[in-house]
C-alpha atoms as a PDB file:
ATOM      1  CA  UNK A   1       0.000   0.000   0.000  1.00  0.00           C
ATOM      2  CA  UNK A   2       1.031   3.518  -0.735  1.00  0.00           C
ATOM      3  CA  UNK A   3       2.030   6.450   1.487  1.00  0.00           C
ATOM      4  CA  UNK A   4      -1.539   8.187   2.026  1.00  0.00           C
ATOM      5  CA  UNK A   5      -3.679   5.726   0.860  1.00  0.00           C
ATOM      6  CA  UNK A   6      -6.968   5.129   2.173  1.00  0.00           C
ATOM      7  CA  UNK A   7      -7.101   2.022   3.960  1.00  0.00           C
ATOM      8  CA  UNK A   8     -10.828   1.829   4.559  1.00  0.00           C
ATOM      9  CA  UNK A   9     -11.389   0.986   1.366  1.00  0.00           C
ATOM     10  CA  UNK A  10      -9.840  -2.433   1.285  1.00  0.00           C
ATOM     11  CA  UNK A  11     -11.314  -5.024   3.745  1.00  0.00           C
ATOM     12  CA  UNK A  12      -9.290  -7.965   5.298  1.00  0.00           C
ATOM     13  CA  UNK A  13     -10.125 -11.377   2.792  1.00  0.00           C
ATOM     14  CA  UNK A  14     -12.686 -13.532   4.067  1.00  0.00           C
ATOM     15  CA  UNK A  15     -14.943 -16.422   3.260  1.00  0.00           C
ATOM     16  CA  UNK A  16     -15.695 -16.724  -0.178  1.00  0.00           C
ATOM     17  CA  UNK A  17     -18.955 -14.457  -1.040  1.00  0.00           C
ATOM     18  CA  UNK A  18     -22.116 -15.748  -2.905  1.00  0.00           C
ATOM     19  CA  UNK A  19     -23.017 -15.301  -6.540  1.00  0.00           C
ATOM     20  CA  UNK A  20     -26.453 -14.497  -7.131  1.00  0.00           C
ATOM     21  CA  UNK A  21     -27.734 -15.144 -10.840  1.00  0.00           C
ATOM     22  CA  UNK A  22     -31.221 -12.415 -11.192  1.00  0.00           C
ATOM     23  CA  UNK A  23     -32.503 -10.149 -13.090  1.00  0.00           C
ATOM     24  CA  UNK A  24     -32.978  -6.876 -13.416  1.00  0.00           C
ATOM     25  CA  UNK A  25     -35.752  -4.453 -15.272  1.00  0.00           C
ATOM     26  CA  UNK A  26     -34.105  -2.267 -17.886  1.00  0.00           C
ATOM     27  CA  UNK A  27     -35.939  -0.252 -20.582  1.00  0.00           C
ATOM     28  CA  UNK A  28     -36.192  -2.681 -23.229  1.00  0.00           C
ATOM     29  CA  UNK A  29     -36.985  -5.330 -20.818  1.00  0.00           C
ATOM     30  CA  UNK A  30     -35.239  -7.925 -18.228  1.00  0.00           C
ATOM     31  CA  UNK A  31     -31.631  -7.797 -18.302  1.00  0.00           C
ATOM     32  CA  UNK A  32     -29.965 -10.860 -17.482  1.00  0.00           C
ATOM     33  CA  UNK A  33     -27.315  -9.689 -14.259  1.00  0.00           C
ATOM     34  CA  UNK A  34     -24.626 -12.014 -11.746  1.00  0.00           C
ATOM     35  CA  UNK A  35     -24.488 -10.178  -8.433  1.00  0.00           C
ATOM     36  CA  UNK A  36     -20.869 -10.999  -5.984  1.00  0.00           C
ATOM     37  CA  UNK A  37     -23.096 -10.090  -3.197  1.00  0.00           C
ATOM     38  CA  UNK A  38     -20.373  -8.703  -1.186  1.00  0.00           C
ATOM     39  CA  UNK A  39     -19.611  -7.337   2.045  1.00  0.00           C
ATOM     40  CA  UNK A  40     -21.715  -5.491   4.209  1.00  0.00           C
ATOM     41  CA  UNK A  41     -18.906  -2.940   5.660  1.00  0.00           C
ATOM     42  CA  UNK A  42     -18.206  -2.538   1.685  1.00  0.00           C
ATOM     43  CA  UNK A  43     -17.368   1.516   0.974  1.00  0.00           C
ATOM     44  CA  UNK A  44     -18.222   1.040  -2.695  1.00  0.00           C
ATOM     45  CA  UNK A  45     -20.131  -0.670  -4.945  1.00  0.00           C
ATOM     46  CA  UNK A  46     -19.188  -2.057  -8.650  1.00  0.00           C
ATOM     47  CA  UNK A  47     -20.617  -2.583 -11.797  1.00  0.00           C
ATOM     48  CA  UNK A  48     -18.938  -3.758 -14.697  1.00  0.00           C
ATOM     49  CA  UNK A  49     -20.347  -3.446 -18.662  1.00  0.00           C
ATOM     50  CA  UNK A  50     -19.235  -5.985 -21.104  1.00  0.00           C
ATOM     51  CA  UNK A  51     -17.890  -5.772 -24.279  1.00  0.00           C
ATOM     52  CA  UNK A  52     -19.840  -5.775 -27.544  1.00  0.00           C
ATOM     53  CA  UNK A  53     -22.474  -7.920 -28.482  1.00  0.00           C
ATOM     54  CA  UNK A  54     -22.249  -8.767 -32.031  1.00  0.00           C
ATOM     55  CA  UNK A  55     -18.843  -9.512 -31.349  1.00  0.00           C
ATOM     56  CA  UNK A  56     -19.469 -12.406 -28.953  1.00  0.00           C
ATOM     57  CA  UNK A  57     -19.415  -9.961 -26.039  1.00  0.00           C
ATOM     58  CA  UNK A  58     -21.697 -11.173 -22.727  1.00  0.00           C
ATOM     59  CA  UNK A  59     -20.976 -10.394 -18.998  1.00  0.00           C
ATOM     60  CA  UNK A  60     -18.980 -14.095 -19.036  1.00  0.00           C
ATOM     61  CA  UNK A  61     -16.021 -12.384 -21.254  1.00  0.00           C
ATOM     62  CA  UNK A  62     -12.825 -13.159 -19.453  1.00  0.00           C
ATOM     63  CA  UNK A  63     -11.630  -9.417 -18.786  1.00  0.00           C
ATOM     64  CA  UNK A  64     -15.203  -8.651 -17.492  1.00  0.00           C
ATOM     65  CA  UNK A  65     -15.124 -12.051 -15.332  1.00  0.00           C
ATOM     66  CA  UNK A  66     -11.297 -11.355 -14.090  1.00  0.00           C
ATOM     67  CA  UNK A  67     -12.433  -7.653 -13.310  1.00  0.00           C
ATOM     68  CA  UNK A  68     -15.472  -8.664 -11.551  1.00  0.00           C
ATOM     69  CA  UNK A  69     -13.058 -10.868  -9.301  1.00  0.00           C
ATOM     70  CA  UNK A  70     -10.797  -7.630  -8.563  1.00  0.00           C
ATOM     71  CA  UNK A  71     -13.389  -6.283  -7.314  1.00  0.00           C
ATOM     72  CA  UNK A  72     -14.816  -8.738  -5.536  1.00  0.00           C
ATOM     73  CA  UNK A  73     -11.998  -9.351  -3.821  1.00  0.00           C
ATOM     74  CA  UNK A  74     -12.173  -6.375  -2.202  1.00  0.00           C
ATOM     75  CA  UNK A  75     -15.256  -7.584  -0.932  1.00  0.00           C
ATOM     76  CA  UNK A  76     -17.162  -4.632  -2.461  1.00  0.00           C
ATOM     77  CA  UNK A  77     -20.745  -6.008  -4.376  1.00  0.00           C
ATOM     78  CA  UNK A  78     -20.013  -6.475  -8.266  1.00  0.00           C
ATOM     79  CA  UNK A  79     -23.065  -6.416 -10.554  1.00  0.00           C
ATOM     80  CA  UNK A  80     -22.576  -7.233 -14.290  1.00  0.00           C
ATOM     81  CA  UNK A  81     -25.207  -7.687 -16.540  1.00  0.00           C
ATOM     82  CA  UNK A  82     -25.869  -8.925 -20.284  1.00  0.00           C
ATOM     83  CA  UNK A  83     -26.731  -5.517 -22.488  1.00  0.00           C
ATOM     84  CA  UNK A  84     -30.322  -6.066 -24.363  1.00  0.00           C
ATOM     85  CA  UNK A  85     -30.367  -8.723 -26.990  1.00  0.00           C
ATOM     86  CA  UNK A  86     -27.656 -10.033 -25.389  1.00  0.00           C
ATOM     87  CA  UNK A  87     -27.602 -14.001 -23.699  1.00  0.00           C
ATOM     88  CA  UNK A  88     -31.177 -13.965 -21.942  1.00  0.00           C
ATOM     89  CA  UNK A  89     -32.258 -10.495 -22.037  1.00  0.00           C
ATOM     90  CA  UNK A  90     -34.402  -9.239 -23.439  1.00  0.00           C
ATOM     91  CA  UNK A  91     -34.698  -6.306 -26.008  1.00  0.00           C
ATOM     92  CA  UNK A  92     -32.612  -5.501 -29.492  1.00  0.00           C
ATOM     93  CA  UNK A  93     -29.355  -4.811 -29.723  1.00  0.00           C
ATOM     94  CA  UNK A  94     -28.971  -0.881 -30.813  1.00  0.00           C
ATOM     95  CA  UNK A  95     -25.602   0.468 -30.228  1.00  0.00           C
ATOM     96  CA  UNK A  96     -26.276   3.649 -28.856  1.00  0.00           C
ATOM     97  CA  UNK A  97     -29.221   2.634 -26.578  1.00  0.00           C
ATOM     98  CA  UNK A  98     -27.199   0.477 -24.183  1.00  0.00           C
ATOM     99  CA  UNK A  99     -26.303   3.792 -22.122  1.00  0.00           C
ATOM    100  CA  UNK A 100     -30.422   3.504 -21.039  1.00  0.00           C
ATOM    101  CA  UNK A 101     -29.125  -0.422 -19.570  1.00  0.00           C
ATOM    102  CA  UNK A 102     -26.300   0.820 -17.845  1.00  0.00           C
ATOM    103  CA  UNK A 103     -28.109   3.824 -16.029  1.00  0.00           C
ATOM    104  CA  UNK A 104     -30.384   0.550 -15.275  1.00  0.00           C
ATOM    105  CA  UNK A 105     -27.534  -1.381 -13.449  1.00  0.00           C
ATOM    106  CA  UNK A 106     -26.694   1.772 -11.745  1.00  0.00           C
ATOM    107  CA  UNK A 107     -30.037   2.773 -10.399  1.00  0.00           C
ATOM    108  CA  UNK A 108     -30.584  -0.871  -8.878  1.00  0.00           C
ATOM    109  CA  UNK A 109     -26.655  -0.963  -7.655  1.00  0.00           C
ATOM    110  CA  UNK A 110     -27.768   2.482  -5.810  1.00  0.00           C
ATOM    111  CA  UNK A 111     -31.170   1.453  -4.501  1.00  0.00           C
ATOM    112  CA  UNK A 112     -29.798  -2.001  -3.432  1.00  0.00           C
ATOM    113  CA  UNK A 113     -26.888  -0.820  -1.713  1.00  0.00           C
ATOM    114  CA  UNK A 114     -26.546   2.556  -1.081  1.00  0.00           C
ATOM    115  CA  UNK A 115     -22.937   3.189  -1.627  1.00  0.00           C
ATOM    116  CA  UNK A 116     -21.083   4.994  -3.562  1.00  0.00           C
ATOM    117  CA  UNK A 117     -20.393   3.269  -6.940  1.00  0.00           C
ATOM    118  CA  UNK A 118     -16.935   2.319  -8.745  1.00  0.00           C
ATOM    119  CA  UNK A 119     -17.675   1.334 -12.264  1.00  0.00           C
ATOM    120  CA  UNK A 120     -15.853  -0.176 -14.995  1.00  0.00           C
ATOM    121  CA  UNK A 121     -16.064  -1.732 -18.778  1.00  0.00           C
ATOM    122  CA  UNK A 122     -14.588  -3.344 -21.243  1.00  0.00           C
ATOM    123  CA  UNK A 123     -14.748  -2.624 -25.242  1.00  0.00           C
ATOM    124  CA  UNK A 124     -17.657  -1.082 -26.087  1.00  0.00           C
ATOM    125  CA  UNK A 125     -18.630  -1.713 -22.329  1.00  0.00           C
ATOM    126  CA  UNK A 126     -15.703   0.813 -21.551  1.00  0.00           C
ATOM    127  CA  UNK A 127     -17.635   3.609 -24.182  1.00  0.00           C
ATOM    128  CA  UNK A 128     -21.557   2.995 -22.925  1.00  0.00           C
ATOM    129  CA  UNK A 129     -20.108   2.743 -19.096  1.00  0.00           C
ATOM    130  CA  UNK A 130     -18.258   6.061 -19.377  1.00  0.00           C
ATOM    131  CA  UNK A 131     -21.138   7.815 -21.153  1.00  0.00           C
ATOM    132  CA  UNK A 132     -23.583   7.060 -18.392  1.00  0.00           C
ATOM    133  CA  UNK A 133     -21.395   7.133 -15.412  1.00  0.00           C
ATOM    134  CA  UNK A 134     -19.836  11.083 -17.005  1.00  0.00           C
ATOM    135  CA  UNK A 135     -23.022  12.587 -15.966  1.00  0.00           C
ATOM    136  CA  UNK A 136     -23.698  10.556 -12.894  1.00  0.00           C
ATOM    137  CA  UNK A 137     -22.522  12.782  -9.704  1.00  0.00           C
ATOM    138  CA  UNK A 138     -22.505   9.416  -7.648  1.00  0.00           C
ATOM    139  CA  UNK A 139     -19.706   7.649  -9.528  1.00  0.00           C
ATOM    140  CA  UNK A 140     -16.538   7.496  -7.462  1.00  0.00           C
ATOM    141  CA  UNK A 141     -14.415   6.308 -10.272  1.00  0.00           C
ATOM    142  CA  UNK A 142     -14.520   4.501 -13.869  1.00  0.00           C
ATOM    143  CA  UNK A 143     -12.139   1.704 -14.987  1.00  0.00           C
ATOM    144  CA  UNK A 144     -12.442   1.676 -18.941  1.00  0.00           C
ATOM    145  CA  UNK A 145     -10.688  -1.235 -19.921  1.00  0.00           C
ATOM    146  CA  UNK A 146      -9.595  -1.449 -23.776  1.00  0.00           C
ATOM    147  CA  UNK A 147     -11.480   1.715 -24.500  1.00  0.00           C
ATOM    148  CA  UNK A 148     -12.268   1.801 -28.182  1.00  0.00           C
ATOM    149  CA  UNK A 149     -12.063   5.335 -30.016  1.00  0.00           C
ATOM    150  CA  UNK A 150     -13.175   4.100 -33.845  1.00  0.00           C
ATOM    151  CA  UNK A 151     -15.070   0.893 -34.035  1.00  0.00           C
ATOM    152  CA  UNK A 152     -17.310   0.156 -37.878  1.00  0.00           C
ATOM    153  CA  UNK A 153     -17.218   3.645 -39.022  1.00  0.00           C
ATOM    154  CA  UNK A 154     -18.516   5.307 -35.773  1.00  0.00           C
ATOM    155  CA  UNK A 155     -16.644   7.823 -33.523  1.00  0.00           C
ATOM    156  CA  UNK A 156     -17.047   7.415 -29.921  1.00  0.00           C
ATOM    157  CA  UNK A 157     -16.283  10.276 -28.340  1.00  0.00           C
END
């Protein structure tokens, strides 16, 4: 640990924590979501967007599933969630829409929990995370993970 870090944030390890498979009501329909329940005495609260769907992206991608462990590690609850269209949610795919599904995960993370939120994404998670989370006052911090800046013609800015 560094000089003048905050040490609340990271809690001693402990018992493995449960996985809860649910889902959640976005605006397209269910969205399929994994919950690592975490720790009550958590300080934050995670969630983690995969990366695109037409390119075999779902909230089982390795970087998501590694990243998800980071986090829960910490003991801190992890939500991740399939995007519409996308495993067994529901809705069309759209591209531009999935901001509306993560605003979703992050109202639910917020009335579920309470605490301030950490999020992260990977891919065109990274770009529909940061999007959402920009004008979000509650987000504590945003991990974009393989950020894309050109993907099929379209600029994400």
């Amino acid at each position: 640990m560094t000089a003048g870090t905050d040490k609340s944030v990271f809690l001693e390890p402990s018992a493995p924590l449960a996985i809860r498979s649910f889902y959640l009501q976005g605006p397209a329909g269910r969205l399929e979501a994994l919950l690592n329940e975490g720790r009550p005495d958590a300080p934050f609260a995670t969630l983690i967007c995969h990366p695109h769907p037409l390119g075999g992206g779902t909230m089982h991608n390795k970087v998501v599933y590694h990243a998800a462990k980071v986090f829960s590690g910490l003991g801190w609850p992890v939500l991740r969630f399939n995007f519409r269209g996308t495993g067994l949610s529901e809705g069309t795919h759209d591209g531009r829409a999935e901001v509306e599904d993560v605003r979703a995960g992050l109202d639910w993370l917020a009335h579920e929990y309470g605490k301030p939120i950490v999020a992260a994404g990977f891919s065109f998670g990274a770009a529909m995370g940061l999007k959402a989370c920009c004008a979000d006052p509650s987000i504590r911090g945003f991990a974009g993970l393989g950020l894309p800046t050109h993907a099929d013609g379209r600029a994400y800015t």
